[in-house]
N, C-alpha and C. Protein backbone atom coordinates (compact mmCIF):
# COMPACT_ATOMS: atom_id res chain seq x y z
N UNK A 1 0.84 -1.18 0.00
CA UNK A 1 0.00 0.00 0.00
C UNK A 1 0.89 1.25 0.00
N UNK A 2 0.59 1.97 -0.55
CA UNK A 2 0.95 3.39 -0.87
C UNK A 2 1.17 3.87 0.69
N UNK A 3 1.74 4.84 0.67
CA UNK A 3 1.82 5.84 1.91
C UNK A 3 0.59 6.87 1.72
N UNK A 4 0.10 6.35 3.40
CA UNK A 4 -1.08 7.66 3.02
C UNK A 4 -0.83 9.41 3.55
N UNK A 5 -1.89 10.20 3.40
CA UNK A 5 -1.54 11.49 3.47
C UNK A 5 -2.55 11.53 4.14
N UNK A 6 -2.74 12.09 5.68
CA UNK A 6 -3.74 12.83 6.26
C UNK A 6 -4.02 14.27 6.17
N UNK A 7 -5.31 14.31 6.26
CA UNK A 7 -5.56 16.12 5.90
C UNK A 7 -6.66 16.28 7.03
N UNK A 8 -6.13 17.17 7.62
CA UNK A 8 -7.12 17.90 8.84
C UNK A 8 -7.34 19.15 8.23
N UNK A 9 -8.63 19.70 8.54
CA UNK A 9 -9.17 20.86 8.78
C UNK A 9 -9.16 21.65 10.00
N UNK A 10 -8.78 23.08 9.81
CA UNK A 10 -9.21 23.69 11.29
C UNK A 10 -9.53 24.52 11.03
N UNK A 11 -10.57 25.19 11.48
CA UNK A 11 -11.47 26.88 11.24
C UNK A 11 -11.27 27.32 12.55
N UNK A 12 -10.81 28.48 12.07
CA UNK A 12 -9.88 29.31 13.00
C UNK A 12 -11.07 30.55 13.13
N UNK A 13 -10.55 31.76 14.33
CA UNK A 13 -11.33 32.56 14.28
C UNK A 13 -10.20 33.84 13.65
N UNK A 14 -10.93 34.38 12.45
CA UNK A 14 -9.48 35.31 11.91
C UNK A 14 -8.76 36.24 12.86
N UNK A 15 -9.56 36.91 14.16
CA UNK A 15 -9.20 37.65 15.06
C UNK A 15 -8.12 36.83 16.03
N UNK A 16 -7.95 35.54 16.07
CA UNK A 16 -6.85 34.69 16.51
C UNK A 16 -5.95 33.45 15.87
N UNK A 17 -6.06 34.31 14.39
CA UNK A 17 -5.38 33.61 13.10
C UNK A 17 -3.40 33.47 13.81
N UNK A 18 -3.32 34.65 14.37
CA UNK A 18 -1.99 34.99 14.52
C UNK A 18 -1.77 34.33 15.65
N UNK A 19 -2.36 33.74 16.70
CA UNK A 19 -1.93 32.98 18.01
C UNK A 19 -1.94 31.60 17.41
N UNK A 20 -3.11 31.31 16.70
CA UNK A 20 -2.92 30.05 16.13
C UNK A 20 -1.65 29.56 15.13
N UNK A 21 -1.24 30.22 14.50
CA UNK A 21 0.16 30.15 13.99
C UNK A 21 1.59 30.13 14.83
N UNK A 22 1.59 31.38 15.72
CA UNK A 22 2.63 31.48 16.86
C UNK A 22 2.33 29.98 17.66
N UNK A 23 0.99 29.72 18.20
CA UNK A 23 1.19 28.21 18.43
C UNK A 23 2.25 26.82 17.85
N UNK A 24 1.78 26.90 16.46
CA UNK A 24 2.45 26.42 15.62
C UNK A 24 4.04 26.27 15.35
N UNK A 25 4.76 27.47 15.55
CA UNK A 25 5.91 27.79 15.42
C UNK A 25 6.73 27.93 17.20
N UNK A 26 5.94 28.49 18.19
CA UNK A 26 6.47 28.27 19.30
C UNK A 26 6.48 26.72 20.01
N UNK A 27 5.41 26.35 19.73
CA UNK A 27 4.84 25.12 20.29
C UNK A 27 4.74 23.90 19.90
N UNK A 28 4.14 23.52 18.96
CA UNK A 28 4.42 22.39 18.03
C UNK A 28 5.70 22.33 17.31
N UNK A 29 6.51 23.50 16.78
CA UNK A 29 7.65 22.92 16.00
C UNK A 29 8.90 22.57 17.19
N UNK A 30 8.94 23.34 18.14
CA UNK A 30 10.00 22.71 19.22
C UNK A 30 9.88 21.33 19.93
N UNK A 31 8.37 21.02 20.29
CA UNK A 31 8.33 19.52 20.40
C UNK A 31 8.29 18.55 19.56
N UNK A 32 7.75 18.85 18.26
CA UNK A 32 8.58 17.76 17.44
C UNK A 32 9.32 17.67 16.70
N UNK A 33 10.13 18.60 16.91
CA UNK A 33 11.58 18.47 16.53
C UNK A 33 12.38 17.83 18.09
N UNK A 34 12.42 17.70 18.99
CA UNK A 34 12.72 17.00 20.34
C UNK A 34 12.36 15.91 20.59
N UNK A 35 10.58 15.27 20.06
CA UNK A 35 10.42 14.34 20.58
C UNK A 35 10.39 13.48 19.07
N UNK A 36 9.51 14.24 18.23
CA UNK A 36 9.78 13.40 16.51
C UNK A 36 10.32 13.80 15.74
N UNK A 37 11.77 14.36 15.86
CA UNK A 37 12.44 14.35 14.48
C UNK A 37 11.93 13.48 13.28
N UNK A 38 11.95 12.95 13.20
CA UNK A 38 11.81 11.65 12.12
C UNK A 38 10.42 12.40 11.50
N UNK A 39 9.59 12.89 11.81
CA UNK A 39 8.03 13.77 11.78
C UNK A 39 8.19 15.02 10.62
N UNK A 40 9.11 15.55 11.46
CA UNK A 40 9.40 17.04 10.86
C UNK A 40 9.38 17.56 9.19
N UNK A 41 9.38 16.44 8.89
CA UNK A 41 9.76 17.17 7.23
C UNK A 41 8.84 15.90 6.39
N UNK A 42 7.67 15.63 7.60
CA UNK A 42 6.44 15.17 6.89
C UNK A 42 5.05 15.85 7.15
N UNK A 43 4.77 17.22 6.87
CA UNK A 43 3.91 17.51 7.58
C UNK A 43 4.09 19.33 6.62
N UNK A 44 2.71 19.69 6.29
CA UNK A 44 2.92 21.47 5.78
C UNK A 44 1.67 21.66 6.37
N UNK A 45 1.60 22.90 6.00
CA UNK A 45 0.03 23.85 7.04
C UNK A 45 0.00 24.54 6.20
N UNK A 46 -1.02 25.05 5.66
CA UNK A 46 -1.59 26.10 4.68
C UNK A 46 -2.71 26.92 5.27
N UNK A 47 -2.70 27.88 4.67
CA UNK A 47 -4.19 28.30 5.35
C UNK A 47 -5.19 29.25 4.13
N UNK A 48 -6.17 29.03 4.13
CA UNK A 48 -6.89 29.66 3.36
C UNK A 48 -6.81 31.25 2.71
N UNK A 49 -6.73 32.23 1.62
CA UNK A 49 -6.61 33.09 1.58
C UNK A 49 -7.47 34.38 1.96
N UNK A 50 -8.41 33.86 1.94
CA UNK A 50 -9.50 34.46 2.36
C UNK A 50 -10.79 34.32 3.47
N UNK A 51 -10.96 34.97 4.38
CA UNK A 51 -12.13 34.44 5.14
C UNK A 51 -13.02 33.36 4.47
N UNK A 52 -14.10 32.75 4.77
CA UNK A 52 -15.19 31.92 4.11
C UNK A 52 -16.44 32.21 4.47
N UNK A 53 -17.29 32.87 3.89
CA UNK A 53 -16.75 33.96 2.93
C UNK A 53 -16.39 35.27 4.10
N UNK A 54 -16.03 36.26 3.50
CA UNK A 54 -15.65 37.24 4.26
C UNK A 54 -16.11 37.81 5.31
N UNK A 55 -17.08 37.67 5.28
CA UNK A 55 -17.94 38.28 6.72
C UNK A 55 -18.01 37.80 8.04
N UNK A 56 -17.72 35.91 7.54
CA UNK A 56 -17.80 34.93 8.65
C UNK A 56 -16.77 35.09 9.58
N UNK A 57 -15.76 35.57 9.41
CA UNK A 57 -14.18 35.91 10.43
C UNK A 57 -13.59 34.69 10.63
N UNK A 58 -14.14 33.50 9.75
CA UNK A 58 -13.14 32.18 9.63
C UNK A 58 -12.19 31.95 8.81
N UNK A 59 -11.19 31.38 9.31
CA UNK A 59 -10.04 30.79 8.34
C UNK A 59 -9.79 29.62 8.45
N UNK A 60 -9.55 28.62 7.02
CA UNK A 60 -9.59 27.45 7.25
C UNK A 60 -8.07 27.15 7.00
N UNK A 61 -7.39 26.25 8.10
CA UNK A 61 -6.08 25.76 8.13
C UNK A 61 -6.36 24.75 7.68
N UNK A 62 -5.20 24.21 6.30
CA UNK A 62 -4.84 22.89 6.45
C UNK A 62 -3.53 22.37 6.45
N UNK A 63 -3.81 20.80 6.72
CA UNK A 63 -2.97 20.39 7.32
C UNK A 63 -2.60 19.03 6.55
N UNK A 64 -1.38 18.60 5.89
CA UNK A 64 -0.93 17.44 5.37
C UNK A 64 -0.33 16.62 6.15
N UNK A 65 -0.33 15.27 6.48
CA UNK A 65 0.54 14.82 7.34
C UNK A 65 0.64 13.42 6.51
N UNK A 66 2.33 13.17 5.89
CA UNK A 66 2.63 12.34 5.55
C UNK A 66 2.87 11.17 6.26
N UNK A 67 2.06 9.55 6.22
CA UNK A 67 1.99 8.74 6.82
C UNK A 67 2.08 8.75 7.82
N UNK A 68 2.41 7.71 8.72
CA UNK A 68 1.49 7.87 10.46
C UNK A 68 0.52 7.44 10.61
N UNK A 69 0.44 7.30 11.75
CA UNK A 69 -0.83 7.11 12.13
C UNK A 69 -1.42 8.28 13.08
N UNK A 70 -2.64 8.80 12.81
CA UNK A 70 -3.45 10.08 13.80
C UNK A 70 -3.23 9.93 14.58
N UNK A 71 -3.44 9.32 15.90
CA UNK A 71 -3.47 9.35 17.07
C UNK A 71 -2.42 8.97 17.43
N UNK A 72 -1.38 8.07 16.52
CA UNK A 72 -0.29 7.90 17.64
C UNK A 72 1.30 8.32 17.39
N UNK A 73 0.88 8.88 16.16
CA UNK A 73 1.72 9.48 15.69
C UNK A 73 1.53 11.30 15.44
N UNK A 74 1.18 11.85 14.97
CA UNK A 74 0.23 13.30 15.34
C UNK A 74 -0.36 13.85 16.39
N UNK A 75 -0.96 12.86 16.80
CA UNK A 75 -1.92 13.30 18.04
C UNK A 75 -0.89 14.75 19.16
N UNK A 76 -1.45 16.33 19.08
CA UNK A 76 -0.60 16.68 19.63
C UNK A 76 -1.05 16.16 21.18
N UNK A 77 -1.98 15.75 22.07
CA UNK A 77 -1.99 15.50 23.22
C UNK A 77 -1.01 13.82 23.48
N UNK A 78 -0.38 13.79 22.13
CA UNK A 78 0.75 12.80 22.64
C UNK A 78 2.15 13.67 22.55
N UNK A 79 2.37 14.21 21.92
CA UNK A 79 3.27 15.07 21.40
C UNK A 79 3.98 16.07 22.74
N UNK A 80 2.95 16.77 22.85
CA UNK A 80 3.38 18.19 23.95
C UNK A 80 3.80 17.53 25.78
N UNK A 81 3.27 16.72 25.75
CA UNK A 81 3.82 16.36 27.66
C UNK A 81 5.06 16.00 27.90
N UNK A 82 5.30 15.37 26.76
CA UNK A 82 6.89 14.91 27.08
C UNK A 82 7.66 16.15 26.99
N UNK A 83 7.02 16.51 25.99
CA UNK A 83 8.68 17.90 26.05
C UNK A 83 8.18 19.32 26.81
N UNK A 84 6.77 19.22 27.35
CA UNK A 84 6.04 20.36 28.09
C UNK A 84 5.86 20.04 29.63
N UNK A 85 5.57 18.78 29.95
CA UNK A 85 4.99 18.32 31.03
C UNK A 85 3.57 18.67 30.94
N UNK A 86 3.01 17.45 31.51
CA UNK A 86 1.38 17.51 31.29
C UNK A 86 1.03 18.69 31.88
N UNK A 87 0.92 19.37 32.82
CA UNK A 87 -0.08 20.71 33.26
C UNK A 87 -0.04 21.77 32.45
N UNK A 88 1.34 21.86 31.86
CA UNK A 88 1.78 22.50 30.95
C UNK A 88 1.01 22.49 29.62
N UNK A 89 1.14 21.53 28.88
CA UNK A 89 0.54 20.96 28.09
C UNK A 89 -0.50 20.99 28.00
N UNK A 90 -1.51 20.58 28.62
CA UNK A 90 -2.68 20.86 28.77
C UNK A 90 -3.07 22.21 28.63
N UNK A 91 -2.54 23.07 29.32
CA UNK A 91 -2.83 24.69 29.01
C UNK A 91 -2.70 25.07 27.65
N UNK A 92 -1.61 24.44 27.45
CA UNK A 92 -0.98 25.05 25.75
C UNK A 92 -2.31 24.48 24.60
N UNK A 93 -3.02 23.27 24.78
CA UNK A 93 -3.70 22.89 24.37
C UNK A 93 -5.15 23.51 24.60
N UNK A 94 -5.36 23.72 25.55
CA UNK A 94 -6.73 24.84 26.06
C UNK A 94 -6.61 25.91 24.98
N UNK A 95 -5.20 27.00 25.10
CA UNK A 95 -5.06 27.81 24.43
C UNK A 95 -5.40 27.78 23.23
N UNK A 96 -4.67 26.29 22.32
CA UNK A 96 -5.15 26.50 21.26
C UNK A 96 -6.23 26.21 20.57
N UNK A 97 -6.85 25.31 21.41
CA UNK A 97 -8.36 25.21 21.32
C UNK A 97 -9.38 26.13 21.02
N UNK A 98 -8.83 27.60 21.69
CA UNK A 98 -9.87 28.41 21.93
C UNK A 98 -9.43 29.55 20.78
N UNK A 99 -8.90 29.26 20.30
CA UNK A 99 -8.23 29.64 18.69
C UNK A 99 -9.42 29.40 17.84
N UNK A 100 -9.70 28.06 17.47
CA UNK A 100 -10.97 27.62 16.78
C UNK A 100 -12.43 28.09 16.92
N UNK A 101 -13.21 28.11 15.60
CA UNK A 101 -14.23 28.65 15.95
C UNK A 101 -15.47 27.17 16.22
N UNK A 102 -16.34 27.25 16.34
CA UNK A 102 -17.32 26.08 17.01
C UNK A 102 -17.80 25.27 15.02
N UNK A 103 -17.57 24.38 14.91
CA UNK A 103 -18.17 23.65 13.28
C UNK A 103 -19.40 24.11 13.30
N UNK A 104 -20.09 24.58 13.79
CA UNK A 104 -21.39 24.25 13.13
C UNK A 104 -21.34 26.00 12.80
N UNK A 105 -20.33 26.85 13.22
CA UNK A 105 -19.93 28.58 12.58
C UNK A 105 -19.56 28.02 11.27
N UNK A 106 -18.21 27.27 10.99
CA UNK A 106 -17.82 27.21 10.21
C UNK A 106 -18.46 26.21 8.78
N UNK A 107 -19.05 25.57 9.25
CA UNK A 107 -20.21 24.85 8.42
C UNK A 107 -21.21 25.95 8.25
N UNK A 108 -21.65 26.71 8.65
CA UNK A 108 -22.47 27.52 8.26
C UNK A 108 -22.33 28.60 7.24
N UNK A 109 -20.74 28.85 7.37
CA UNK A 109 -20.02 29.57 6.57
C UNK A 109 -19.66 29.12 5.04
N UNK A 110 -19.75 27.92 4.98
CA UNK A 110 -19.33 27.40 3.74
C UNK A 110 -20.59 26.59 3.08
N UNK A 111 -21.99 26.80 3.69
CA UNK A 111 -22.84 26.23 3.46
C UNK A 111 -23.57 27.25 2.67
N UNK A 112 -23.11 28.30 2.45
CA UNK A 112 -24.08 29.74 1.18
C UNK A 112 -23.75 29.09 0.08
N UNK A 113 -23.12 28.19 -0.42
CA UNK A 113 -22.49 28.52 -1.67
C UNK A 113 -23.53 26.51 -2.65
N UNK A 114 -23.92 27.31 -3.88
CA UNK A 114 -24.46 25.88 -4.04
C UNK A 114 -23.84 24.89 -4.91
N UNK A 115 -22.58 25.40 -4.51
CA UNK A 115 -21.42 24.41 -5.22
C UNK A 115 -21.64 22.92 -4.85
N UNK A 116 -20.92 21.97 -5.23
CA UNK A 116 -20.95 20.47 -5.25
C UNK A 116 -19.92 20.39 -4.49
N UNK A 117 -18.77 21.17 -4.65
CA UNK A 117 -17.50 21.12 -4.00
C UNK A 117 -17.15 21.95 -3.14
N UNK A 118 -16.28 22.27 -2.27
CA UNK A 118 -15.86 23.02 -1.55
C UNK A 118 -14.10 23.46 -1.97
N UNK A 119 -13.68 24.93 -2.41
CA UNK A 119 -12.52 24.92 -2.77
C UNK A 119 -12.41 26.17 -2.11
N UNK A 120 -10.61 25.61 -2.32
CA UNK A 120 -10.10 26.95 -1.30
C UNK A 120 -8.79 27.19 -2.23
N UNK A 121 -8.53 28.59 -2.16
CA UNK A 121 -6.64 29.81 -2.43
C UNK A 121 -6.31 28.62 -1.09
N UNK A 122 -4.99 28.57 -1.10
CA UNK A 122 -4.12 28.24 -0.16
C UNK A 122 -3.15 29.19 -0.24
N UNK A 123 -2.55 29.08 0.88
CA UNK A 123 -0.93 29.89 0.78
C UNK A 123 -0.25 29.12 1.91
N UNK A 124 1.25 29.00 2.06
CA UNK A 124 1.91 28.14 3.19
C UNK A 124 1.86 29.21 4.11
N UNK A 125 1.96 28.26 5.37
CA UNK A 125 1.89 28.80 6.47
C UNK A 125 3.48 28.44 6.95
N UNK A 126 4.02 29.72 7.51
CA UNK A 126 5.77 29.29 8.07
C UNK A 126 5.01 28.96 9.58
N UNK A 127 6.17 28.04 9.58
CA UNK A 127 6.10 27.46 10.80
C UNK A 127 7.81 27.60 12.06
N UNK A 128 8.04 28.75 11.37
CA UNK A 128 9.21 28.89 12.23
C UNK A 128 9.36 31.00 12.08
N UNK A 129 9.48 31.23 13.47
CA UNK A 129 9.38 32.53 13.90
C UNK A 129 10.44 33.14 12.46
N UNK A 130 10.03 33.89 12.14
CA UNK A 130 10.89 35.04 11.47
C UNK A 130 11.73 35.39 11.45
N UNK A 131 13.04 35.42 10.40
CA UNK A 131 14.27 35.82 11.04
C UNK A 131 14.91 34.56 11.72
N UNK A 132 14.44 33.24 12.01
CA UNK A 132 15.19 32.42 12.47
C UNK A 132 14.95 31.11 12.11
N UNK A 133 14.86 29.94 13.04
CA UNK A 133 14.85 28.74 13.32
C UNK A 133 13.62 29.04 14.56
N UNK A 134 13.05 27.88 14.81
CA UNK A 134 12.66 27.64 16.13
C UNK A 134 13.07 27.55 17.40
């Protein structure tokens, strides 16, 4: 069998587009580069170019993740304790939780349109602070 490719969705709220990214680059790229090297250079984030549609204040992230398995390989609530410690972790995860907007916003948002399909602009998302490395 082929290697598969996972794709997550995340609808973001655009007013915390920018924590949800700094997440990304503070948080996720230092733990798995510590705990999964081997990870690191299977995996991009994109994010939508435009609200959906504009008024809604959502942005949709995606997410590629070359082979693995979800949960036991991705899963960030496997990911962040080891290199955060769980209380830690857990917060960092609250945080980014509350980044997201509720599905049934973002389903509502993409539900005007009487397309068959759902398409999106992408653009990459950096995942390492500016000016540096992680």
């Amino acid at each position: 069998m082929d290697q598969i490719t996972h794709v997550a969705l995340n609808p973001v709220a655009v007013d915390r587009a920018d924590d949800f990214e700094r997440f990304l680059y503070e948080t996720v790229v230092p733990a798995l580069h510590a705990q999964r090297p081997d990870l690191e250079d299977r995996w991009r984030c994109l994010r939508s170019t435009e609200p959906e549609p504009a008024d809604t204040g959502v942005v949709t992230y995606v997410f590629l993740f070359e082979g693995g398995d979800l949960e036991e390989d991705w899963a960030l609530e496997k990911l962040l304790p080891p290199h955060y410690g769980a209380e830690r972790a857990e917060q960092l995860l609250e945080e980014w939780l509350d980044t997201l907007v509720p599905r049934e916003r973002w389903l509502a948002a993409l539900g005007g349109s009487d397309e068959e399909q759902v398409v999106w602009s992408t653009a990459a998302v950096a995942t390492h602070a500016v000016g540096g490395a992680p």
